[in-house]
C-alpha atoms as a PDB file:
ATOM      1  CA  UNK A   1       6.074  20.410 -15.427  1.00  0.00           C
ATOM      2  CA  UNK A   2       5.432  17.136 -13.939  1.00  0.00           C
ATOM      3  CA  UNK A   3       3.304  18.678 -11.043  1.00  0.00           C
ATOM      4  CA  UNK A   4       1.206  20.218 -13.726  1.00  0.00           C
ATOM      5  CA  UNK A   5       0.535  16.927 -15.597  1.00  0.00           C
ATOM      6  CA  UNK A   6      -0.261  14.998 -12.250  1.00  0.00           C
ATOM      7  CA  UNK A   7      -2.536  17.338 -11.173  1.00  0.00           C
ATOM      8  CA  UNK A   8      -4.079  17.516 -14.763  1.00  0.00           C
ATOM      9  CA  UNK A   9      -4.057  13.485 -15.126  1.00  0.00           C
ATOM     10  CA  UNK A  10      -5.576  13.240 -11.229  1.00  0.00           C
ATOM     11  CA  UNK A  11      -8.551  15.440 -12.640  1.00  0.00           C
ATOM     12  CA  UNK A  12      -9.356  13.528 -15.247  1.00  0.00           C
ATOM     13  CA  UNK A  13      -9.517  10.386 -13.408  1.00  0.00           C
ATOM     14  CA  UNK A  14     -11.812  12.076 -10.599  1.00  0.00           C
ATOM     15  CA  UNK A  15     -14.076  13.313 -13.053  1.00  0.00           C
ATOM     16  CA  UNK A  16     -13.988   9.489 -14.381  1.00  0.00           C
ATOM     17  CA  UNK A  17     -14.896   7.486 -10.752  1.00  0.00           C
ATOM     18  CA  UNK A  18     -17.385   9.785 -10.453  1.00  0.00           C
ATOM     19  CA  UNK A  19     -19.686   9.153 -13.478  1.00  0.00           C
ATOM     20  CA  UNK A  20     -19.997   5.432 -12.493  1.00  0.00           C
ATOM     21  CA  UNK A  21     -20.613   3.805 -15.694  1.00  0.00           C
ATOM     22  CA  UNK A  22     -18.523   4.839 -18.246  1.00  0.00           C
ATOM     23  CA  UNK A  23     -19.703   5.803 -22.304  1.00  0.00           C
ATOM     24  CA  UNK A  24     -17.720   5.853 -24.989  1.00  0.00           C
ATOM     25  CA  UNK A  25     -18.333   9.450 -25.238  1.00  0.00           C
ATOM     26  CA  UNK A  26     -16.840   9.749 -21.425  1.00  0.00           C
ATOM     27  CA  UNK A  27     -13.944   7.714 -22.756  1.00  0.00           C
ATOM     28  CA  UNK A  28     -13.385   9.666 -25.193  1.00  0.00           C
ATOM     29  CA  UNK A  29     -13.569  13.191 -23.702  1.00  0.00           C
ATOM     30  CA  UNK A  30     -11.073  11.628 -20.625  1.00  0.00           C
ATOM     31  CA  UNK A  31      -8.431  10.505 -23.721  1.00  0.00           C
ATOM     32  CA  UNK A  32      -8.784  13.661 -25.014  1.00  0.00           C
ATOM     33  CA  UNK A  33      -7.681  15.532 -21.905  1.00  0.00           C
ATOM     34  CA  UNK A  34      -5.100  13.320 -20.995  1.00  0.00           C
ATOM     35  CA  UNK A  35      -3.560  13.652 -24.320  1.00  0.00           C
ATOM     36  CA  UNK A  36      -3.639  17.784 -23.885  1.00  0.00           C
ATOM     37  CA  UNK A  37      -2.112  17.167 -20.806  1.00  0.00           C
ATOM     38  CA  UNK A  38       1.159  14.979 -21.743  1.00  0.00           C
ATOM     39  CA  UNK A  39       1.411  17.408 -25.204  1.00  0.00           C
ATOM     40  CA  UNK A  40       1.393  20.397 -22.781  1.00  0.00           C
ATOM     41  CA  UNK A  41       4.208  18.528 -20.652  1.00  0.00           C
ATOM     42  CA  UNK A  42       6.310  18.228 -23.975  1.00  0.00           C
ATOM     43  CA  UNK A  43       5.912  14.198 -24.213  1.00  0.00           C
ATOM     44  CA  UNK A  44       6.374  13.620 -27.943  1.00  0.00           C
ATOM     45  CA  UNK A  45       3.271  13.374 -30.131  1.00  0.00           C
ATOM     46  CA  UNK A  46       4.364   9.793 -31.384  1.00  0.00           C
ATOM     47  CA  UNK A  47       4.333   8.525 -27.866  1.00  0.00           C
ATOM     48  CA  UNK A  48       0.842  10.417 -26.633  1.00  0.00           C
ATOM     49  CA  UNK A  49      -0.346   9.044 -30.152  1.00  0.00           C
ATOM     50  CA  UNK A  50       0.440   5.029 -29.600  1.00  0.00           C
ATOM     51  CA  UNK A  51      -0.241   5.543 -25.507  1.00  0.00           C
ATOM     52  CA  UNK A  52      -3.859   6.885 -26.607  1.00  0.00           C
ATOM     53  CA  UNK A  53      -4.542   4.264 -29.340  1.00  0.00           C
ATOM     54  CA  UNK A  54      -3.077   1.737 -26.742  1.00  0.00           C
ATOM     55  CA  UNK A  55      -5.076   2.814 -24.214  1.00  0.00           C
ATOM     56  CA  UNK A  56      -8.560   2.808 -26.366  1.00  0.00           C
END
């Protein structure tokens, strides 16, 4: 489980150093993935909620 979502969050941010400058849009789409990723590892949707909004 945790494997998966390291390897899932490590994607995400390799996908992010490589666009350089960063849109909202690219921001967005990386949040969104992440927040697949820790529902798919069973982290409760109150906590991917606030960590998202946080994180924005």
């Amino acid at each position: 489980m945790f494997e998966s979502l390291s390897d899932r969050l490590n994607q995400v941010f390799t996908q992010l150093r490589r666009r350089g400058k960063l849109s909202e849009a690219d921001v967005d789409a990386s949040l969104r993935e992440v927040r697949l990723a820790l529902l798919d590892a069973d982290v409760h949707y109150s906590v991917v909620k606030k960590f998202t909004s946080d994180v924005r």
